[in-house]
PDB file of N, CA and C in Angstrom:
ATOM      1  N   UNK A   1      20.279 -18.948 -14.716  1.00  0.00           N
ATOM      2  CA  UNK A   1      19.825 -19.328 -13.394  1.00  0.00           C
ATOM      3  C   UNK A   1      20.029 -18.196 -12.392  1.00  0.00           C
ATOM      4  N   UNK A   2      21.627 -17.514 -12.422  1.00  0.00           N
ATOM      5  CA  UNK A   2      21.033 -16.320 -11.458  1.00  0.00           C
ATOM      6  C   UNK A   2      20.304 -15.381 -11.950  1.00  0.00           C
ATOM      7  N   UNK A   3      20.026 -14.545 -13.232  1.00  0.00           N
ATOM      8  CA  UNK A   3      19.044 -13.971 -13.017  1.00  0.00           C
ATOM      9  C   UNK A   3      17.977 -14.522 -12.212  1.00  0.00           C
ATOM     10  N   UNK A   4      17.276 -15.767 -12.974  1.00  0.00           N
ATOM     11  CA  UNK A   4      15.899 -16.237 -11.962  1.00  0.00           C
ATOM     12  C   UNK A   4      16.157 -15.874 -10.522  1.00  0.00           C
ATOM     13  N   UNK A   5      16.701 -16.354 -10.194  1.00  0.00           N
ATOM     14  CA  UNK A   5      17.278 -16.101  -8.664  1.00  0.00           C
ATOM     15  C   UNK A   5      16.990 -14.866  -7.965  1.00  0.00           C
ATOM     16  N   UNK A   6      17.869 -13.538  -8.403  1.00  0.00           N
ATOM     17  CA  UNK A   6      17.481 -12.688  -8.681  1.00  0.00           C
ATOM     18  C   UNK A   6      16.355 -11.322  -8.550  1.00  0.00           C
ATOM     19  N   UNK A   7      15.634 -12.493  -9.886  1.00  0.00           N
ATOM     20  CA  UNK A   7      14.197 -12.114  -9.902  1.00  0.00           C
ATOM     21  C   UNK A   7      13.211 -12.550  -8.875  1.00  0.00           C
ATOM     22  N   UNK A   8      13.627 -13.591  -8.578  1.00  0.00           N
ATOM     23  CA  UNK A   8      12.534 -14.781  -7.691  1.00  0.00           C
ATOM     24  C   UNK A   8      13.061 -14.072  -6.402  1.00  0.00           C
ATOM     25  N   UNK A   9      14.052 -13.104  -6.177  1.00  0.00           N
ATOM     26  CA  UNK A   9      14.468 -12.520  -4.836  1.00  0.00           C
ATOM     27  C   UNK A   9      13.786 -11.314  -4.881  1.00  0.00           C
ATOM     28  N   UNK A  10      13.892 -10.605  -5.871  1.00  0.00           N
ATOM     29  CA  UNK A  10      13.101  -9.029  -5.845  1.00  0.00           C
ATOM     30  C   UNK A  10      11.733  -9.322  -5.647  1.00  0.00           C
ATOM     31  N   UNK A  11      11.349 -10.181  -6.736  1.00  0.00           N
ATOM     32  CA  UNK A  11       9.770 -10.413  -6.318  1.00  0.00           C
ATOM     33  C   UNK A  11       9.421 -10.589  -4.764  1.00  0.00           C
ATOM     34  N   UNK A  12       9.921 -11.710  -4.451  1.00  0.00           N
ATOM     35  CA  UNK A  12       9.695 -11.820  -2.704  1.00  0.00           C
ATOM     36  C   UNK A  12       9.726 -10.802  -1.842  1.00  0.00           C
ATOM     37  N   UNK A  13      10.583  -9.668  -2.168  1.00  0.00           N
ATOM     38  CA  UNK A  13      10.841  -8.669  -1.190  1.00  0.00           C
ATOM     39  C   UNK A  13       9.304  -7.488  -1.449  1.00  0.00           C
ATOM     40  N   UNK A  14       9.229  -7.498  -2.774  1.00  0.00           N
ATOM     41  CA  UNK A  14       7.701  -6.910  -2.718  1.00  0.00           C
ATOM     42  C   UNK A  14       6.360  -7.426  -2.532  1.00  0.00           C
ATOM     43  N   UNK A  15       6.576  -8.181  -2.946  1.00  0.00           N
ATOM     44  CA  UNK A  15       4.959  -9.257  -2.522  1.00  0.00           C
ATOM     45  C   UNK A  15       5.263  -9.395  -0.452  1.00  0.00           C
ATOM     46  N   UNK A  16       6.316  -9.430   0.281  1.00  0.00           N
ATOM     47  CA  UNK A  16       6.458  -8.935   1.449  1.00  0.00           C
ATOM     48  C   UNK A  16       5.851  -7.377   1.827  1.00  0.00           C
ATOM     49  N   UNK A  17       6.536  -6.416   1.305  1.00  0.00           N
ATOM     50  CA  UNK A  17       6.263  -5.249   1.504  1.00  0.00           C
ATOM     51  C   UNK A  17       4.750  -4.869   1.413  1.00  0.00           C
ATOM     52  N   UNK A  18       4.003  -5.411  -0.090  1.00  0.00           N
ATOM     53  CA  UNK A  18       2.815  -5.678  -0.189  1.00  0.00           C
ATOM     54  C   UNK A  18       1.770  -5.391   1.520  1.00  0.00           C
ATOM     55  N   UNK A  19       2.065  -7.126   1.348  1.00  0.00           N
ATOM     56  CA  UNK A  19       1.579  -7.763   2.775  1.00  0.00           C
ATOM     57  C   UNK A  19       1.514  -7.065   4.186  1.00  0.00           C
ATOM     58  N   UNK A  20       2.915  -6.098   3.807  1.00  0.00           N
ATOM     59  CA  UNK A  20       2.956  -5.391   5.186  1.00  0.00           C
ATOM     60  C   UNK A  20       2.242  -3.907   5.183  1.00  0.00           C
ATOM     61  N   UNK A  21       2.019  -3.553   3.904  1.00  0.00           N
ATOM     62  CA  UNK A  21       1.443  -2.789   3.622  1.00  0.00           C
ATOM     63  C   UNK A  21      -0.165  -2.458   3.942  1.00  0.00           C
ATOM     64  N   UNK A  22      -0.971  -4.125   3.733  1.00  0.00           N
ATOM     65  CA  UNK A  22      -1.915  -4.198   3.802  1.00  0.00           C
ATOM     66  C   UNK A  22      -2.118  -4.522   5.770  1.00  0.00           C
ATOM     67  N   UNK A  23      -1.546  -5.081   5.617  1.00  0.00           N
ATOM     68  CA  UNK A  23      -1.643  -5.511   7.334  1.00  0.00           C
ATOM     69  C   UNK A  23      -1.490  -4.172   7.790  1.00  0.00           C
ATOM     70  N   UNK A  24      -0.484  -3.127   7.759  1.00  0.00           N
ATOM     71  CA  UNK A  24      -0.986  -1.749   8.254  1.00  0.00           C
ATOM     72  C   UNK A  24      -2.015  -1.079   8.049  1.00  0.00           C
ATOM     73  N   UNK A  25      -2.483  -0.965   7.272  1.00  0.00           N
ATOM     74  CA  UNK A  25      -4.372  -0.331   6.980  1.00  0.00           C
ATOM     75  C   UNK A  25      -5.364  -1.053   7.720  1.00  0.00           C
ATOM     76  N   UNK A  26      -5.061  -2.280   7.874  1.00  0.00           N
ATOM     77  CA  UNK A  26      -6.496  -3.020   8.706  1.00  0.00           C
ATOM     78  C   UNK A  26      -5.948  -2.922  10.333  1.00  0.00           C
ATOM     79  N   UNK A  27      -4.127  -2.715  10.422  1.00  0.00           N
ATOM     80  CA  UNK A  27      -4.364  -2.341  11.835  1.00  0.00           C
ATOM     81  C   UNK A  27      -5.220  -0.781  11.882  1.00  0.00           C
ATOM     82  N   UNK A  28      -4.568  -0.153  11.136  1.00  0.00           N
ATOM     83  CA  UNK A  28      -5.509   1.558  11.035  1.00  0.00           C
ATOM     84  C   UNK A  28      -6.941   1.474  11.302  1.00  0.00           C
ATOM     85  N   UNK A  29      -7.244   0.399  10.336  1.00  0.00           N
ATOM     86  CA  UNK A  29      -8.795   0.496  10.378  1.00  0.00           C
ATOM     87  C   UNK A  29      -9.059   0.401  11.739  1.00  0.00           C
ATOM     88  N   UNK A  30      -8.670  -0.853  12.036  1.00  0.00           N
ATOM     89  CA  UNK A  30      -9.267  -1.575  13.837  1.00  0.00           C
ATOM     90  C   UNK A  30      -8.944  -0.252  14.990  1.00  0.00           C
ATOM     91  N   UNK A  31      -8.026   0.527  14.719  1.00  0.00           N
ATOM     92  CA  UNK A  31      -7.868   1.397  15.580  1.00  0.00           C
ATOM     93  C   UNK A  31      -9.067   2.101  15.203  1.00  0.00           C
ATOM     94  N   UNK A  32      -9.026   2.804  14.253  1.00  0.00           N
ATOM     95  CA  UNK A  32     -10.450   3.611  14.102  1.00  0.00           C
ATOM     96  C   UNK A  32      -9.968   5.172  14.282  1.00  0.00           C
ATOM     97  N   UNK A  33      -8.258   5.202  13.899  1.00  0.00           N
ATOM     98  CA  UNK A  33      -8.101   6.583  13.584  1.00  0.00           C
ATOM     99  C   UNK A  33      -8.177   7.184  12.248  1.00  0.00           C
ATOM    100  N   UNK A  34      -8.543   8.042  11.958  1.00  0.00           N
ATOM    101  CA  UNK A  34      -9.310   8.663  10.833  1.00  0.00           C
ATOM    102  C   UNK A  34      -7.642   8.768   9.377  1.00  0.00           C
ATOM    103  N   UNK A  35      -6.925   9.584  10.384  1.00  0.00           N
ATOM    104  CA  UNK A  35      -5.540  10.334   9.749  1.00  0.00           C
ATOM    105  C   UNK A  35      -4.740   8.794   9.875  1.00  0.00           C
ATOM    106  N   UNK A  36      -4.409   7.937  10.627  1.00  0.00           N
ATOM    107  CA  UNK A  36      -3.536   6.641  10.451  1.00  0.00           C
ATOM    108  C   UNK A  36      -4.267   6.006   9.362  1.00  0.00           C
ATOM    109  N   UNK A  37      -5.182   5.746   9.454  1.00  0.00           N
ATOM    110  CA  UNK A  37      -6.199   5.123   8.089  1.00  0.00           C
ATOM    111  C   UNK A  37      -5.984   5.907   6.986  1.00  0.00           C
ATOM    112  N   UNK A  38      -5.806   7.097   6.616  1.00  0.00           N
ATOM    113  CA  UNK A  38      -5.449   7.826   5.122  1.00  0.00           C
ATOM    114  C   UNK A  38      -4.198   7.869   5.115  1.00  0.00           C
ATOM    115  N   UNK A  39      -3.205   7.458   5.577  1.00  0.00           N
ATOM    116  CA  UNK A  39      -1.605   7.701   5.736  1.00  0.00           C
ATOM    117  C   UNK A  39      -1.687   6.055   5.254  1.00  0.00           C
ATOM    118  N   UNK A  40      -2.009   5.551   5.948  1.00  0.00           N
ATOM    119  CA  UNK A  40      -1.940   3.716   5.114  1.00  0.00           C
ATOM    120  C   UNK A  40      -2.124   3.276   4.346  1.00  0.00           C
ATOM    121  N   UNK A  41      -3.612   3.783   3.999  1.00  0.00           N
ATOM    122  CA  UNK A  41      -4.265   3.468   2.534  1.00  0.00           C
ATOM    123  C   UNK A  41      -3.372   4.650   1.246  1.00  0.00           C
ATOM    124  N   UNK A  42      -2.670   5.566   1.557  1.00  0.00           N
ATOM    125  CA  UNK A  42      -1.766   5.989   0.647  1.00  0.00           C
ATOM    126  C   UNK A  42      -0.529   5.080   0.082  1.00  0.00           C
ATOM    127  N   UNK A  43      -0.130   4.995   1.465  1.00  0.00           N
ATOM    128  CA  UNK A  43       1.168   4.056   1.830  1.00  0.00           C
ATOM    129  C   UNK A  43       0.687   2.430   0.566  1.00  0.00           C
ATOM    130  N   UNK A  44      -0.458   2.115   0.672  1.00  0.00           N
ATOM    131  CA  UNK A  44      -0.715   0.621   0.401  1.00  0.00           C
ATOM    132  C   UNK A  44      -0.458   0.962  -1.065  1.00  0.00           C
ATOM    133  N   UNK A  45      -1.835   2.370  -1.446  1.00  0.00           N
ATOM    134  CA  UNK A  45      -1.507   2.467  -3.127  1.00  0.00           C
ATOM    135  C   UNK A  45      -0.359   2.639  -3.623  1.00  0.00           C
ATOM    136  N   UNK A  46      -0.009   3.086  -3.073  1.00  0.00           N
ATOM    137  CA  UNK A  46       1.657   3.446  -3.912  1.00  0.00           C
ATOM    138  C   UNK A  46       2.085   2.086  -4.097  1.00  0.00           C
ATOM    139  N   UNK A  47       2.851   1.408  -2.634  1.00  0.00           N
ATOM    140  CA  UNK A  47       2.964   0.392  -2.691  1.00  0.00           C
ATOM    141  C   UNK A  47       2.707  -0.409  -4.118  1.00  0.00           C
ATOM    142  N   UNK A  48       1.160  -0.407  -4.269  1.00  0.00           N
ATOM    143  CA  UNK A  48       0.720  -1.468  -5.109  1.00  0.00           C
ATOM    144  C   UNK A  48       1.084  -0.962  -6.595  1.00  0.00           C
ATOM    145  N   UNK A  49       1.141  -0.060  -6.648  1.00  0.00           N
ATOM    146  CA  UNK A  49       1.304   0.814  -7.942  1.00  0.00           C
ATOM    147  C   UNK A  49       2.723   0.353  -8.105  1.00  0.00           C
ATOM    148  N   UNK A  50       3.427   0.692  -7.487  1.00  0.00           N
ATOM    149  CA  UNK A  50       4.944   0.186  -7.580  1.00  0.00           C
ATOM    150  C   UNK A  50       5.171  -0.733  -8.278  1.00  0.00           C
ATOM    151  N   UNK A  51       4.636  -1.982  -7.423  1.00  0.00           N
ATOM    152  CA  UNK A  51       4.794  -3.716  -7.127  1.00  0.00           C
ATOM    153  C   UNK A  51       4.248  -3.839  -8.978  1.00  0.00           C
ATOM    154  N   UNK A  52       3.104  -2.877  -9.644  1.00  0.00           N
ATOM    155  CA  UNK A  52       2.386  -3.142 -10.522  1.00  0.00           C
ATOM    156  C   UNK A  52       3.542  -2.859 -11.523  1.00  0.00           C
ATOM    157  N   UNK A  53       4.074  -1.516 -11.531  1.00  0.00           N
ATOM    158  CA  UNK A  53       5.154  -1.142 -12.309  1.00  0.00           C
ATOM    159  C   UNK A  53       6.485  -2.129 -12.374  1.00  0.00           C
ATOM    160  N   UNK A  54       6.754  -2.962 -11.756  1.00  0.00           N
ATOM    161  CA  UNK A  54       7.919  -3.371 -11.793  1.00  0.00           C
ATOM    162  C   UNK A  54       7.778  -4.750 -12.460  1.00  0.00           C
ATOM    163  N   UNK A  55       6.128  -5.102 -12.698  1.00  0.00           N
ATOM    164  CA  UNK A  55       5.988  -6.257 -12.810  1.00  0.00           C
ATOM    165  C   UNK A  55       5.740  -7.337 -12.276  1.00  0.00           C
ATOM    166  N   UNK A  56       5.453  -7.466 -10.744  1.00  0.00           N
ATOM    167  CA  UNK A  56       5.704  -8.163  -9.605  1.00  0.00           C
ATOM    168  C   UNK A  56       4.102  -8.553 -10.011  1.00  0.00           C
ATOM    169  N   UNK A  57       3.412  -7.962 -10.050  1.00  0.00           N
ATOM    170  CA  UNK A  57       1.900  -8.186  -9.934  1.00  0.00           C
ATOM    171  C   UNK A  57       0.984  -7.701 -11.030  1.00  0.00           C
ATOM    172  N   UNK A  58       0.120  -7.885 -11.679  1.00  0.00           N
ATOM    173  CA  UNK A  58      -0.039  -7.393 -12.966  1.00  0.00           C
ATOM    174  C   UNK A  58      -1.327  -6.088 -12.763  1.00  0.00           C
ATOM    175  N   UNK A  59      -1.163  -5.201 -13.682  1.00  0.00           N
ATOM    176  CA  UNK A  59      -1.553  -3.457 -12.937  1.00  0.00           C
ATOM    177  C   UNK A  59      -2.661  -3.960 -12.857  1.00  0.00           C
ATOM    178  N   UNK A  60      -3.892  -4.540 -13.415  1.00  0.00           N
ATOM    179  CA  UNK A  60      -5.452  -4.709 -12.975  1.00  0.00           C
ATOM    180  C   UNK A  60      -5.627  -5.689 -11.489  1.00  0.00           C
ATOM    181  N   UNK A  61      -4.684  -6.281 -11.278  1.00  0.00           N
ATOM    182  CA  UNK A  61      -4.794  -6.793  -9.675  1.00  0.00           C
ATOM    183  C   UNK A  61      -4.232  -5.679  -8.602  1.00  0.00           C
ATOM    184  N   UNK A  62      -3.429  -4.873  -9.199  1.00  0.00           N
ATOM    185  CA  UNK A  62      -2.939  -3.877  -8.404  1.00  0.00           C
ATOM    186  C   UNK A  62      -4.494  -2.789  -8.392  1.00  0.00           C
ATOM    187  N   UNK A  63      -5.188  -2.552  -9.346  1.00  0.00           N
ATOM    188  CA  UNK A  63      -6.192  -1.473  -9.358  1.00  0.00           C
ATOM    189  C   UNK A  63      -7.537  -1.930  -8.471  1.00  0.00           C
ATOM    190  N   UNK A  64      -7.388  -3.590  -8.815  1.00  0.00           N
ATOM    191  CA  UNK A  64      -8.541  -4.351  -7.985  1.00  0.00           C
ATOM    192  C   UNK A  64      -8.220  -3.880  -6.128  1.00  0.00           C
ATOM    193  N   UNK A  65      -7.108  -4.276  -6.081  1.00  0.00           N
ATOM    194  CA  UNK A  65      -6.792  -4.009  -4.289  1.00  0.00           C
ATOM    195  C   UNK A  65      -6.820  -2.609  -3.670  1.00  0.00           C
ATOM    196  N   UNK A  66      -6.691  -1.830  -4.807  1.00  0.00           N
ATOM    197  CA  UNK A  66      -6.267  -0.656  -4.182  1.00  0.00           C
ATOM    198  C   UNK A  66      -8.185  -0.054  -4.043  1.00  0.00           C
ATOM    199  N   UNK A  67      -8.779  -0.850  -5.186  1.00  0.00           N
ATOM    200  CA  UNK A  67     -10.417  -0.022  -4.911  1.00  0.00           C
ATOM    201  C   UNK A  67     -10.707  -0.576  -4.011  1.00  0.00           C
ATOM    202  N   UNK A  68     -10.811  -2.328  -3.084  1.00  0.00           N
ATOM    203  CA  UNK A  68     -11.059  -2.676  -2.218  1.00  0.00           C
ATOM    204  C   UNK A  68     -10.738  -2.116  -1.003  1.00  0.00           C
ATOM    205  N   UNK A  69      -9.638  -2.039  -1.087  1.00  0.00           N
ATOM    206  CA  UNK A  69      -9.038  -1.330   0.284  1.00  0.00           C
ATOM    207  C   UNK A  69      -9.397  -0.354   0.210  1.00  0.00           C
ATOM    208  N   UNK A  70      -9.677   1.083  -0.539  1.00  0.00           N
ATOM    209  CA  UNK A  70     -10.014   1.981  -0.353  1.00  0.00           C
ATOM    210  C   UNK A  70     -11.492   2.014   0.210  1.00  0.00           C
ATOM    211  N   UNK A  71     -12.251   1.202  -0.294  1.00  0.00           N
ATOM    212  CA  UNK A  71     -13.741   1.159   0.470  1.00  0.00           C
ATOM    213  C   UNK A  71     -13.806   0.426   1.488  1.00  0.00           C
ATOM    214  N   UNK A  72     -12.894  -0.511   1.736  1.00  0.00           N
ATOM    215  CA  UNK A  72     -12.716  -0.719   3.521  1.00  0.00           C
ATOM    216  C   UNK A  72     -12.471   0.317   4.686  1.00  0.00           C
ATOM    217  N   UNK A  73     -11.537   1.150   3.811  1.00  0.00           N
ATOM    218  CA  UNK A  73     -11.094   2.306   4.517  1.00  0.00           C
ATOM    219  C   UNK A  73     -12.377   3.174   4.722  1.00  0.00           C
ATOM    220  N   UNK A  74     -13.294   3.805   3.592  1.00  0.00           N
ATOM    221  CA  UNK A  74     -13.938   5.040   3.757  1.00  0.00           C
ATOM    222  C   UNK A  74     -14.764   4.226   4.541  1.00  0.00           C
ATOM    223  N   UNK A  75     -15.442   3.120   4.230  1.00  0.00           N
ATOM    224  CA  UNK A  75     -16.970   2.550   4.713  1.00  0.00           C
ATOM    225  C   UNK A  75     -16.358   2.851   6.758  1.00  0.00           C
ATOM    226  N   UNK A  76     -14.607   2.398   6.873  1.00  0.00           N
ATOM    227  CA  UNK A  76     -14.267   2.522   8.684  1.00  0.00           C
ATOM    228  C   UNK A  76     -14.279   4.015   9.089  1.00  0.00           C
ATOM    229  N   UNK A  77     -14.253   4.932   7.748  1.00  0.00           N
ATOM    230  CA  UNK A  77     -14.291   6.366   8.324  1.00  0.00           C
ATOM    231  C   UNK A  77     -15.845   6.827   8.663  1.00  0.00           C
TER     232      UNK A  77
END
């Protein structure tokens, strides 16, 4: 039971980070600065790459978000 615990705690803290990750790129986007928008959308992949590596999220949902977001990003540049 504490592992689960644990686990069910690490997970939360990245599927957070995630979230905050993504919520920074669409503030980037809405601003409409060129350099905050490629500093975010870095920030997000990694992020997701991480979250993918550790297990939190499985790597083809991590590859799905990171191509979405990336063409949200170029289509705002």
């Amino acid at each position: 039971m504490r592992s689960d615990a644990t686990k069910q705690a690490r997970n939360r803290s990245v599927k957070s980070t995630l979230k905050t990750a993504e919520r920074r790129l669409n503030d980037a986007i809405k601003e409409g600065n060129k350099e905050s928008t490629q500093s975010a959308l870095n920030a997000a992949s990694s992020a997701f790459d991480k979250a993918a590596k550790l297990g939190v999220i499985h790597a083809t949902k991590a590859d799905r978000k990171k191509s979405r977001l990336a063409g949200r990003a170029n289509a705002a540049a």
